[in-house]
C-alpha atoms as a PDB file:
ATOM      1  CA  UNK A   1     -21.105  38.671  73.404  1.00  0.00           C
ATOM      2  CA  UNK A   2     -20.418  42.051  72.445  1.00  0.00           C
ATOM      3  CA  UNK A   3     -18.135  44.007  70.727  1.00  0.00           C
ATOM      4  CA  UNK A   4     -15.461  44.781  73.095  1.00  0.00           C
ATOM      5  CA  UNK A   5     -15.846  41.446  74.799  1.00  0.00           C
ATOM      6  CA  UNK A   6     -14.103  38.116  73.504  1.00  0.00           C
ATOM      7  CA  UNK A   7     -16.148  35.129  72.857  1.00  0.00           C
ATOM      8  CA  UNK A   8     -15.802  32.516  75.340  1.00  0.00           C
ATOM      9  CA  UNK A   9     -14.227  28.937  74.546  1.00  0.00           C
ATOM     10  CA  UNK A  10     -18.145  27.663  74.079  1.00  0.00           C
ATOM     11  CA  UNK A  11     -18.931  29.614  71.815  1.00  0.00           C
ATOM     12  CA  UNK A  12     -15.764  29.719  69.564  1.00  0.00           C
ATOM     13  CA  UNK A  13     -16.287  26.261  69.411  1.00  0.00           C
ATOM     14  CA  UNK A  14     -20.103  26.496  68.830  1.00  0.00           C
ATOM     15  CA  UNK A  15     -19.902  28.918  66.255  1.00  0.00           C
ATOM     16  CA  UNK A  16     -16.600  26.763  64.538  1.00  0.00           C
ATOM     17  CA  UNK A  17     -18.855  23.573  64.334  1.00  0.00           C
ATOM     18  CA  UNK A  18     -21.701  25.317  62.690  1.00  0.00           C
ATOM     19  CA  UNK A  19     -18.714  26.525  60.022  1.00  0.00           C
ATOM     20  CA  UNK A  20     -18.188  22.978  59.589  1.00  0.00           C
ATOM     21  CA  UNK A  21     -21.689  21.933  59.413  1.00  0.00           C
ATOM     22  CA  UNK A  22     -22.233  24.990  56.755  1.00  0.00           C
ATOM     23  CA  UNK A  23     -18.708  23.232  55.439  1.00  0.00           C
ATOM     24  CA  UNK A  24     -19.941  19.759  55.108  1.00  0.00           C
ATOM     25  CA  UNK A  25     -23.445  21.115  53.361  1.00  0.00           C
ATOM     26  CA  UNK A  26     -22.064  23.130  50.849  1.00  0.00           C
ATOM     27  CA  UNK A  27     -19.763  20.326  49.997  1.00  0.00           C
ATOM     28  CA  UNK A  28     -21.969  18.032  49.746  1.00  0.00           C
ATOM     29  CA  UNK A  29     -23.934  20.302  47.780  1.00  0.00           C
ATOM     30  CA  UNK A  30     -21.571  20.179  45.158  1.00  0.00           C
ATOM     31  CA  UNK A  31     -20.862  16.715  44.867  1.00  0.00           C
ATOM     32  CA  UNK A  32     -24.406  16.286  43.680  1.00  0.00           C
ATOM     33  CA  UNK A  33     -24.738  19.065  41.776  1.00  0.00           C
ATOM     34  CA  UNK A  34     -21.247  17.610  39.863  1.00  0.00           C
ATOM     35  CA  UNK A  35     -23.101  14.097  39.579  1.00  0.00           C
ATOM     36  CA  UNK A  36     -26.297  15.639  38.734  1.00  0.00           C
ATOM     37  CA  UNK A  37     -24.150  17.740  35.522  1.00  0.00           C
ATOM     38  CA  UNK A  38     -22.326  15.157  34.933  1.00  0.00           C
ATOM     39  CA  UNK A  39     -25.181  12.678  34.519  1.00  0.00           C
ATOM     40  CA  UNK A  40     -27.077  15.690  32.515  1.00  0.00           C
ATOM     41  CA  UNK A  41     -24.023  15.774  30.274  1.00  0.00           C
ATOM     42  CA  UNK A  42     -23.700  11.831  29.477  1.00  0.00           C
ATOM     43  CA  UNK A  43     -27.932  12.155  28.772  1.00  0.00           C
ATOM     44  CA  UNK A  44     -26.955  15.020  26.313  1.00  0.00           C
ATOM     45  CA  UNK A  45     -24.190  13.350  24.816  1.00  0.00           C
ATOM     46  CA  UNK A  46     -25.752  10.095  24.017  1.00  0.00           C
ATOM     47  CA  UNK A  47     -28.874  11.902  22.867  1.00  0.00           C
ATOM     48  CA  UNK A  48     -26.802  13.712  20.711  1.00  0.00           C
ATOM     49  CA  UNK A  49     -24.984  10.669  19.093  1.00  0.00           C
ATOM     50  CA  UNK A  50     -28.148   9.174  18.833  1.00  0.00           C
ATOM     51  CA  UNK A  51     -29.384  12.305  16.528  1.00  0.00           C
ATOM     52  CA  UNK A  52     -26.037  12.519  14.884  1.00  0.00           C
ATOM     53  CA  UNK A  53     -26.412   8.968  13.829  1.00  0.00           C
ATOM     54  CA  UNK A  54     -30.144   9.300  12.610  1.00  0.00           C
ATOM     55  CA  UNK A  55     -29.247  12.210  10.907  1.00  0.00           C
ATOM     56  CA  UNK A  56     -26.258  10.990   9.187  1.00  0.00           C
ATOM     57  CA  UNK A  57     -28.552   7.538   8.203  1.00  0.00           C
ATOM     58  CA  UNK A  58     -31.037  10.134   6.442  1.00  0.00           C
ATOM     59  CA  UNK A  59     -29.079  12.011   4.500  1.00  0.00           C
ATOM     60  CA  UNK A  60     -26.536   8.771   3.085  1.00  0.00           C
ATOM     61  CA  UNK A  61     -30.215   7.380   2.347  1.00  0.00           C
ATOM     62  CA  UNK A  62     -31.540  10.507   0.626  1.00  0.00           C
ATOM     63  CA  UNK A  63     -27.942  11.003  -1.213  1.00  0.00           C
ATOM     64  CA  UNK A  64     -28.381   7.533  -2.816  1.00  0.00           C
ATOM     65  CA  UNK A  65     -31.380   7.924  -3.520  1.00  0.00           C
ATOM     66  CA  UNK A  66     -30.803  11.185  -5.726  1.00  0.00           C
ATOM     67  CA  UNK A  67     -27.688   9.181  -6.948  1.00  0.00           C
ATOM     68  CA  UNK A  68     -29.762   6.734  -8.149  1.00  0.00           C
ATOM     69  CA  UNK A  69     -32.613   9.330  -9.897  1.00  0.00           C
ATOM     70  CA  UNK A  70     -29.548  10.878 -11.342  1.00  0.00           C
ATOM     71  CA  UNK A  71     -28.595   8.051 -12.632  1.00  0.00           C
ATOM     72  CA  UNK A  72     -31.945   6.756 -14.043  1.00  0.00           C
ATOM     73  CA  UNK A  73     -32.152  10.489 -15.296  1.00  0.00           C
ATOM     74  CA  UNK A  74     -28.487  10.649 -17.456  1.00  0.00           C
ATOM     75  CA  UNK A  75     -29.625   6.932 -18.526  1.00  0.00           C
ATOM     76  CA  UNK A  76     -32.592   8.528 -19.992  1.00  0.00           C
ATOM     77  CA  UNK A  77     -31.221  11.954 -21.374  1.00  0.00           C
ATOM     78  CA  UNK A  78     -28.422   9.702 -22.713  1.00  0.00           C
ATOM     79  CA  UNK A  79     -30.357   7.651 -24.460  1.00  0.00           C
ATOM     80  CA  UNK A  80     -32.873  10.564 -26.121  1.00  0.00           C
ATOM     81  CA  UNK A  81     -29.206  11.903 -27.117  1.00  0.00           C
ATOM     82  CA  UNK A  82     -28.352   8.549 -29.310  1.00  0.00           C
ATOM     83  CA  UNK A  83     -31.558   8.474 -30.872  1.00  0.00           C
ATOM     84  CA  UNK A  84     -31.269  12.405 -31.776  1.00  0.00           C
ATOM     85  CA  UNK A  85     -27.913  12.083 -32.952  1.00  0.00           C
ATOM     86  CA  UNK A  86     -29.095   8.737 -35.114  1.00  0.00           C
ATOM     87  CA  UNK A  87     -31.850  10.566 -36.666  1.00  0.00           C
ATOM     88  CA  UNK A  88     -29.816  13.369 -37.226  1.00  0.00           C
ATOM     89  CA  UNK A  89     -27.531  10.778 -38.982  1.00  0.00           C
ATOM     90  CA  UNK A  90     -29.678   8.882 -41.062  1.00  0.00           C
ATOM     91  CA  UNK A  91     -31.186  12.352 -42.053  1.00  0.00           C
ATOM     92  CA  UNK A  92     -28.042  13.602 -43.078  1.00  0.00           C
ATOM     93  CA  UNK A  93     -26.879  10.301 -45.489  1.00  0.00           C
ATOM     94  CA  UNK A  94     -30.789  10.446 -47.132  1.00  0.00           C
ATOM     95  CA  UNK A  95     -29.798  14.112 -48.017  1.00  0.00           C
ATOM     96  CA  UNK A  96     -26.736  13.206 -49.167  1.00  0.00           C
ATOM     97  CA  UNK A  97     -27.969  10.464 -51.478  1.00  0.00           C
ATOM     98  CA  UNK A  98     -30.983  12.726 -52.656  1.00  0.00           C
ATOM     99  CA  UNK A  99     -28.522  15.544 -53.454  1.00  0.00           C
ATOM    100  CA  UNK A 100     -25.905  13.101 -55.734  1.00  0.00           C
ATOM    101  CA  UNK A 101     -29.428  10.931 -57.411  1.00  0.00           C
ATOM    102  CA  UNK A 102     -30.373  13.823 -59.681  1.00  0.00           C
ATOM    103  CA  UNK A 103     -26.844  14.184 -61.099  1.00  0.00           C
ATOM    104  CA  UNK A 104     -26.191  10.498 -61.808  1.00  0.00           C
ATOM    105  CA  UNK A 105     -29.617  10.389 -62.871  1.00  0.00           C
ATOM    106  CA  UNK A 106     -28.877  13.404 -65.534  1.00  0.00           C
ATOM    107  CA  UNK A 107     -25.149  12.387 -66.083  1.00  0.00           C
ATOM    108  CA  UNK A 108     -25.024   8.606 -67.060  1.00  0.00           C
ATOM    109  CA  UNK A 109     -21.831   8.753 -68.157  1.00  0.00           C
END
């Protein structure tokens, strides 16, 4: 076949069937590279949720337990506080008493 010429019926119909065949590869082709991305994504996704979920286990365990030092740490500051603030207390009366025992002691009346 040549340029000026026409192809004959055999050929046309040769060259049309190895369109289809090319057709029918590429095709096919892409159905399994859409199974093989879609299977890809579903791995991805699930390995993802899977992380997601481990991750999201560590920190609510990590959170409660710095909940729980804070906790055990206020418990403790509070408690330093009350025994501050009840020495401070019991310092303050004694000064009190000290400061009005000379006086009665000088002034019987």
């Amino acid at each position: 076949m040549n340029a000026s010429s026409h192809p004959s019926v055999s050929e046309t119909l040769a060259v049309l069937e190895r369109l289809r065949a090319t057709l029918r590869e590429f095709c096919a082709r892409e159905a399994r590279l859409n199974r093989d991305c879609s299977a890809e994504s579903a791995k991805l996704r699930q390995q993802f949720e899977q992380a997601s979920a481990e991750l999201e286990a560590q920190v609510s365990a990590e959170l409660a337990q710095g909940q729980a030092a804070f906790a055990a740490e206020k418990q403790k500051l509070d408690l330093a506080h009350e025994r501050r603030k009840s020495h401070i207390h019991r310092a303050y009366q004694q000064f009190k008493q000290r400061r009005r025992w000379p006086a009665q002691v000088r002034d019987p009346a």
